[in-house]
Protein backbone atom coordinates (compact mmCIF):
# COMPACT_ATOMS: atom_id res chain seq x y z
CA UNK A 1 -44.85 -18.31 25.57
CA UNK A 2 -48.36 -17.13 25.29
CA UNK A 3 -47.45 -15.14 21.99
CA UNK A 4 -45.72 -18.22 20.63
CA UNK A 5 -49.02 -20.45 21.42
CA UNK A 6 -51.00 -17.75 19.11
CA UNK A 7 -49.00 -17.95 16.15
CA UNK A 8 -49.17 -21.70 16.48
CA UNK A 9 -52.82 -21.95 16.45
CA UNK A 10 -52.48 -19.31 13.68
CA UNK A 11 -50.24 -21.74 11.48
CA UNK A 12 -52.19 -24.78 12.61
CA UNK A 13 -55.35 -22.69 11.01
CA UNK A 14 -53.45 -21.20 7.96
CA UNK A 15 -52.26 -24.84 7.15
CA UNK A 16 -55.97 -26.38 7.54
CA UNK A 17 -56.74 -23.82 5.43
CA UNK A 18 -54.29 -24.50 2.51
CA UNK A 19 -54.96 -27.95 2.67
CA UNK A 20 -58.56 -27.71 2.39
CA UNK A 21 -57.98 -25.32 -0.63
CA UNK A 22 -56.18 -28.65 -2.28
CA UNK A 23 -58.97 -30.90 -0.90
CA UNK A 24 -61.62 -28.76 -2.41
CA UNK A 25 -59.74 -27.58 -5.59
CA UNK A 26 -61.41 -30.23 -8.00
CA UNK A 27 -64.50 -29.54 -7.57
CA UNK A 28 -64.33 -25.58 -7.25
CA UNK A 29 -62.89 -25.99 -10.70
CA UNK A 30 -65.77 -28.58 -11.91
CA UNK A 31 -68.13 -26.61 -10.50
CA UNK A 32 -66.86 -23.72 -11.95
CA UNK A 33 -66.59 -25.07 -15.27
CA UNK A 34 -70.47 -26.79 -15.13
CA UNK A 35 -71.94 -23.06 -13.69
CA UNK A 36 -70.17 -20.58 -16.38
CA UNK A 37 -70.84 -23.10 -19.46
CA UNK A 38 -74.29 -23.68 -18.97
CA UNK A 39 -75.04 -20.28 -18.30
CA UNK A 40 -72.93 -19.25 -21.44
CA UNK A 41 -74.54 -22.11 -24.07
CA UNK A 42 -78.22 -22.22 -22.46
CA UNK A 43 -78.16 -25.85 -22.47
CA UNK A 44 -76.10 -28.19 -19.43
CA UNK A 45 -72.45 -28.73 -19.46
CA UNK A 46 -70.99 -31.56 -17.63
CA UNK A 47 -67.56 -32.68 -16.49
CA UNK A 48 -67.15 -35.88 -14.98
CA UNK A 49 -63.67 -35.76 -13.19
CA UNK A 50 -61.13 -32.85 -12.65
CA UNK A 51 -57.66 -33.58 -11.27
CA UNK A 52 -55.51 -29.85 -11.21
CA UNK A 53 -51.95 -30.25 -9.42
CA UNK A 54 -50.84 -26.88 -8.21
CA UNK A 55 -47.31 -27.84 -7.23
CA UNK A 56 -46.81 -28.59 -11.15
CA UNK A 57 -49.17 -26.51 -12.70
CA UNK A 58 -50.50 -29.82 -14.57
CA UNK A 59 -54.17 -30.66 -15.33
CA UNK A 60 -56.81 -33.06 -16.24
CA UNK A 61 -60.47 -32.65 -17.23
CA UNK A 62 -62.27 -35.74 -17.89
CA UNK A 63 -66.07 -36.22 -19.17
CA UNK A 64 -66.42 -32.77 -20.56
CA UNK A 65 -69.73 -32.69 -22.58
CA UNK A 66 -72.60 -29.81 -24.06
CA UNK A 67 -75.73 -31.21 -24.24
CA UNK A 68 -78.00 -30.53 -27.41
CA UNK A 69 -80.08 -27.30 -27.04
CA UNK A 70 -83.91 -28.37 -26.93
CA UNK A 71 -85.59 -29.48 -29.83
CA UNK A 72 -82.92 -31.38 -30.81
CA UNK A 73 -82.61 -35.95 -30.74
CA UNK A 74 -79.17 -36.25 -30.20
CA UNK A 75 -78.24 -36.19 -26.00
CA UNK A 76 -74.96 -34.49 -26.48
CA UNK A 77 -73.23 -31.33 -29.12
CA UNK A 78 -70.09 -32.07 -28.16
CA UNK A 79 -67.99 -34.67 -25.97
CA UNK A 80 -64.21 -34.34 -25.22
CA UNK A 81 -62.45 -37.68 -24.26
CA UNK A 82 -60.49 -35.73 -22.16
CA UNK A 83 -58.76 -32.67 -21.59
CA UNK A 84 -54.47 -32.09 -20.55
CA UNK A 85 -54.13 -28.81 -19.41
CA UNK A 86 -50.54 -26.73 -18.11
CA UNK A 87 -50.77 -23.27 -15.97
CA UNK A 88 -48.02 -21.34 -16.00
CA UNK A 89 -47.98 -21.38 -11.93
CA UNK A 90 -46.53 -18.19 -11.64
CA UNK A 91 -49.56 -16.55 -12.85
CA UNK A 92 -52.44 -18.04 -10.74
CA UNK A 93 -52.55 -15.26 -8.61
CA UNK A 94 -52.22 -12.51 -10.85
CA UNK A 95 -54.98 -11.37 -13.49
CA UNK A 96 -54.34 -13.03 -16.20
CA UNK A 97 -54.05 -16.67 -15.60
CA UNK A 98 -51.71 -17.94 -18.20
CA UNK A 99 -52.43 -21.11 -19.18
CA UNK A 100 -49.61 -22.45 -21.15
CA UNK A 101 -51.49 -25.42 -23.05
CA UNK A 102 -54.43 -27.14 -23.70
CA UNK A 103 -54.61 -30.60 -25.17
CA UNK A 104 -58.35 -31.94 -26.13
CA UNK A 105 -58.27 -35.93 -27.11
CA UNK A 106 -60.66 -37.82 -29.30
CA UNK A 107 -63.04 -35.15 -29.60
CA UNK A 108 -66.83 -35.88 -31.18
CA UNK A 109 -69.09 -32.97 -32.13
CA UNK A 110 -72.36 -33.61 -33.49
CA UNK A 111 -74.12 -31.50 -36.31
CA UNK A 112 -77.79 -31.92 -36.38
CA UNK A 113 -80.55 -30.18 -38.33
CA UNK A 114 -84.10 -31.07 -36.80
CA UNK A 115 -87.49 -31.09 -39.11
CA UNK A 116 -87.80 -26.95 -38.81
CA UNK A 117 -83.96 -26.56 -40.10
CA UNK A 118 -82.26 -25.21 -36.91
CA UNK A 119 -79.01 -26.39 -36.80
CA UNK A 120 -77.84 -27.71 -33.15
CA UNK A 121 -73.91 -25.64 -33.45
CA UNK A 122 -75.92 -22.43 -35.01
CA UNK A 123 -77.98 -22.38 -31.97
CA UNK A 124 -75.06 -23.15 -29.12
CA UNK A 125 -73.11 -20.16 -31.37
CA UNK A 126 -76.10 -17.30 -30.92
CA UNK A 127 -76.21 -18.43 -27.15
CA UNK A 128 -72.86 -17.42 -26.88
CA UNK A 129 -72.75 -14.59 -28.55
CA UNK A 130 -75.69 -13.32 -26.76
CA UNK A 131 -73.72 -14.20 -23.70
CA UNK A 132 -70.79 -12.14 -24.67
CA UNK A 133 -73.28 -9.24 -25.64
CA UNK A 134 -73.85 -8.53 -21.39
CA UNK A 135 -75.80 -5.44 -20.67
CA UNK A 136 -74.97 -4.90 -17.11
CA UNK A 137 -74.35 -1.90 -16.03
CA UNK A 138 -70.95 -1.81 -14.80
CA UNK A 139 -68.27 -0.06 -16.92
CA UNK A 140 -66.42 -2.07 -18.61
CA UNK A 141 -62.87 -0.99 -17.23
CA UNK A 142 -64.50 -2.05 -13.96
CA UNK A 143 -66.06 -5.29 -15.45
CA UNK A 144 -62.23 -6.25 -16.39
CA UNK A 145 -60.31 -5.53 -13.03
CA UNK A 146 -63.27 -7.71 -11.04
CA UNK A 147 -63.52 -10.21 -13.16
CA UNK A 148 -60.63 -13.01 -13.81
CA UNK A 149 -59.08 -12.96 -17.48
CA UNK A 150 -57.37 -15.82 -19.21
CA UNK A 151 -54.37 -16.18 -21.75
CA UNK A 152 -53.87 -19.54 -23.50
CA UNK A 153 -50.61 -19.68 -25.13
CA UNK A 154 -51.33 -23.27 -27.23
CA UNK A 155 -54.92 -25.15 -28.07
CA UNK A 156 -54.51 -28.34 -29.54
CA UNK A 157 -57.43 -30.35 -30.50
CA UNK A 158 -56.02 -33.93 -31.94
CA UNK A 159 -57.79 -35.92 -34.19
CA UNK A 160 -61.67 -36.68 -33.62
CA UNK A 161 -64.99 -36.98 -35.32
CA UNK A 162 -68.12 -34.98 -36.42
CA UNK A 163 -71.57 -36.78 -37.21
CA UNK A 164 -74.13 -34.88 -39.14
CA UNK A 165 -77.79 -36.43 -38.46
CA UNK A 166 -80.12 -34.36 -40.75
CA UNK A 167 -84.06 -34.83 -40.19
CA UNK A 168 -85.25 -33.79 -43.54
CA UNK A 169 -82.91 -36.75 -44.58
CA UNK A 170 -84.32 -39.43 -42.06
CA UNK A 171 -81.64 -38.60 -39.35
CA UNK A 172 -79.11 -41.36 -41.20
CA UNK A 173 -75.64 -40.54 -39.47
CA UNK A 174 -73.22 -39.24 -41.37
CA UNK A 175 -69.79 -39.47 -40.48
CA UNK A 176 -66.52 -37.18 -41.12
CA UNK A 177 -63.14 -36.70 -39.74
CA UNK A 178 -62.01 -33.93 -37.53
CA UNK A 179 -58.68 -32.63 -38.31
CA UNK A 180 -56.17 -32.21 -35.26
CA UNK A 181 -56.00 -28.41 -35.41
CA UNK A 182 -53.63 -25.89 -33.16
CA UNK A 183 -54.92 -22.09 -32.24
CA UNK A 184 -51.84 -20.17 -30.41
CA UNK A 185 -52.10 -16.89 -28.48
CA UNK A 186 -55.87 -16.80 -27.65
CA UNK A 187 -57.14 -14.06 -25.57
CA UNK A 188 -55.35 -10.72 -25.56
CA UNK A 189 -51.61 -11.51 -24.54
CA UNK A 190 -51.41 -8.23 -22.21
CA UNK A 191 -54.87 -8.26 -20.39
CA UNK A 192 -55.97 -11.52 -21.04
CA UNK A 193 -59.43 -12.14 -22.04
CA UNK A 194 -63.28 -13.12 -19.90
CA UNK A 195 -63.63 -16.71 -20.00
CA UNK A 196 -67.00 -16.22 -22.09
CA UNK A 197 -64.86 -14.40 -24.70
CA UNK A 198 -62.55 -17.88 -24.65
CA UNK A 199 -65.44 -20.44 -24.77
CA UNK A 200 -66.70 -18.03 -27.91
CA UNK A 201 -63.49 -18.34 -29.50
CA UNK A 202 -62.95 -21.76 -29.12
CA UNK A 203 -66.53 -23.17 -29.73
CA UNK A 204 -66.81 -21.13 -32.64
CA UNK A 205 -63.73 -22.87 -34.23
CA UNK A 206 -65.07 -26.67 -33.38
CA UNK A 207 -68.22 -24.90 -35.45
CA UNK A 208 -65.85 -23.91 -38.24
CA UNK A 209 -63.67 -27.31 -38.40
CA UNK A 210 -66.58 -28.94 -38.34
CA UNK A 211 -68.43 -27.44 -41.36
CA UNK A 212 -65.43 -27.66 -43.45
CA UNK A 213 -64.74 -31.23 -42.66
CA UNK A 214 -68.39 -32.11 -43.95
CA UNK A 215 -67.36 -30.39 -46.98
CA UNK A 216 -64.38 -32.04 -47.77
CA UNK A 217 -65.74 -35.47 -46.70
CA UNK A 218 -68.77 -34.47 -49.78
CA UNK A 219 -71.55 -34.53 -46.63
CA UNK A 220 -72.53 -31.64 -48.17
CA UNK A 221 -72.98 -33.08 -51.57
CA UNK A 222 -74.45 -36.34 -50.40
CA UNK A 223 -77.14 -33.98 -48.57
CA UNK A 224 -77.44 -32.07 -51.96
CA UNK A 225 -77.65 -35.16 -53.95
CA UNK A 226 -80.68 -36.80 -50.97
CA UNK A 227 -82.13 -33.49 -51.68
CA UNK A 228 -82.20 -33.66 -55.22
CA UNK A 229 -83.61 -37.06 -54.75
CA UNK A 230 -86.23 -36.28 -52.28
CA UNK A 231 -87.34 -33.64 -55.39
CA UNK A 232 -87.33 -36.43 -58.17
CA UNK A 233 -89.42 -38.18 -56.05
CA UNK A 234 -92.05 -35.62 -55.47
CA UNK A 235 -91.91 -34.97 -59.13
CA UNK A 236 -92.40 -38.38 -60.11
CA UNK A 237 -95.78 -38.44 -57.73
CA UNK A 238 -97.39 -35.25 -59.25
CA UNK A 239 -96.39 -36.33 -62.46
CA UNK A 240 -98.09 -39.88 -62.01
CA UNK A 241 -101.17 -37.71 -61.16
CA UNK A 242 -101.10 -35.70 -63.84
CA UNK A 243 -101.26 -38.62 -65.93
CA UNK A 244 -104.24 -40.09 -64.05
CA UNK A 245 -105.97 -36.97 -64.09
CA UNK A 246 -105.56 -34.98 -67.36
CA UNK A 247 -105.02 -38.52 -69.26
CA UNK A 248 -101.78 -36.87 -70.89
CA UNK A 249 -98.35 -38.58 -71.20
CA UNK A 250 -95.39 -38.76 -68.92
CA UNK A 251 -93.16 -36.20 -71.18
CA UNK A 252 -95.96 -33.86 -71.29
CA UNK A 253 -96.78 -33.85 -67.46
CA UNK A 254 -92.71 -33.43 -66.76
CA UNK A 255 -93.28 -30.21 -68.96
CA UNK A 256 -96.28 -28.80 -67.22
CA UNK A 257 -94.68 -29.24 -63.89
CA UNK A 258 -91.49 -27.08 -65.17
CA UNK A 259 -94.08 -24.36 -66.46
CA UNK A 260 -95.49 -24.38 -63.43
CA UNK A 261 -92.40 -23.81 -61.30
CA UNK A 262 -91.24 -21.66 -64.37
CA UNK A 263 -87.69 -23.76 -65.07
């Protein structure tokens, strides 16, 4: 009788124990999430809601954001509507997790270049690579068997935005589309992959889509062409001074101003 009160108390505890483990899931994971992505971009990452079913292996991350590194006017680099997310179950306690997909909806990323032409993405990318450069002093074999590795089978971002603000251009927004894109097999399919080496490989492709949708929406030549403008216009004042100066003619100033800058 006695023995069969102990392992009742021992269940009773075991069971409190499991279902705390669901209670406090959510925000082990958001926590998580919040601690290793600022630490990896240098600037705060937020998540506003995270709902992870273990019984289904099903997930939901809402509110993700990465704010702007400093000395930058935009709040926010990136923001992700919301995030669907399925673990292969059978894996969540073995090394590597296998996550079978990842859905991101109505993603925005925002590409700014502030007055000393640092660009906000070029900044969060350095970060991580400097991250993913370590330094400790573990080996590395060691590193790997202590520290959990991930597998994601399917990424799919859908269909978002990018908005370029550029400073030397007066910050006007400038708008393109993000293309839904799909990246399959990330991380190395036997031993999986550190999380920083994900967040690397993922960020760095937002950084990619994102460049190339500026230059097939023409951002780029619209910034070329605001450029070009900006330069007419500076022309046009030393030219104009010229004129009031040296008393020569309009022509003739243009062509001392092109010997001068020898073009």
């Amino acid at each position: 009788m006695k023995k069969l009160m102990i392992l009742v108390v021992l269940l009773a505890v075991l069971g409190g124990g499991v279902y705390y483990l669901f209670l406090s899931l959510n925000s082990i994971v958001k926590a998580a999430i919040e601690t290793t992505g600022t630490e990896a971009t240098k600037t705060s990452v937020g998540v506003s809601n995270v709902d992870i079913e273990l019984t289904n292996g099903k997930g939901a991350i809402k509110g993700f954001t990465i704010a702007n590194p400093p000395a930058f006017k935009e709040p926010l680099a990136f923001s992700l509507g919301g995030i669907a997310l399925k673990v292969d179950t059978s894996s969540v306690t073995k090394n590597p997790v296998v996550i079978d997909e990842i859905i991101v909806k109505a993603p925005e990323v925002v590409f700014e270049v502030n007055k000393d032409g640092k660009a906000n993405l070029g900044v969060l990318k350095e970060n991580l690579l400097k991250m993913g450069g370590g330094g400790g002093s573990a080996p590395q074999d060691e590193k790997q068997e202590s520290t959990t590795r991930l597998v994601i089978r399917k990424f799919v971002v859908e269909a978002g935005k990018m908005t370029a603000r550029i400073a030397a251009l007066g910050d006007k927004p400038l708008e393109a589309k993000l293309d839904r894109f799909v990246l399959t097999n990330i991380g190395d399919t036997s031993k999986g992959s550190s999380p920083d080496e994900v967040a690397r490989k993922l960020i760095g492709e937002f950084i990619n889509r994102a460049s190339k949708a500026a230059t097939r929406q023409g951002l780029d030549k619209h910034i070329k062409g605001k450029v070009n403008e900006l330069k007419n216009k500076v022309e046009n004042k030393i030219t104009n001074r010229l004129q009031d100066k040296l008393g020569v003619s309009k022509e003739e100033g243009k062509k001392a101003l092109k010997g001068l800058f020898g073009r």
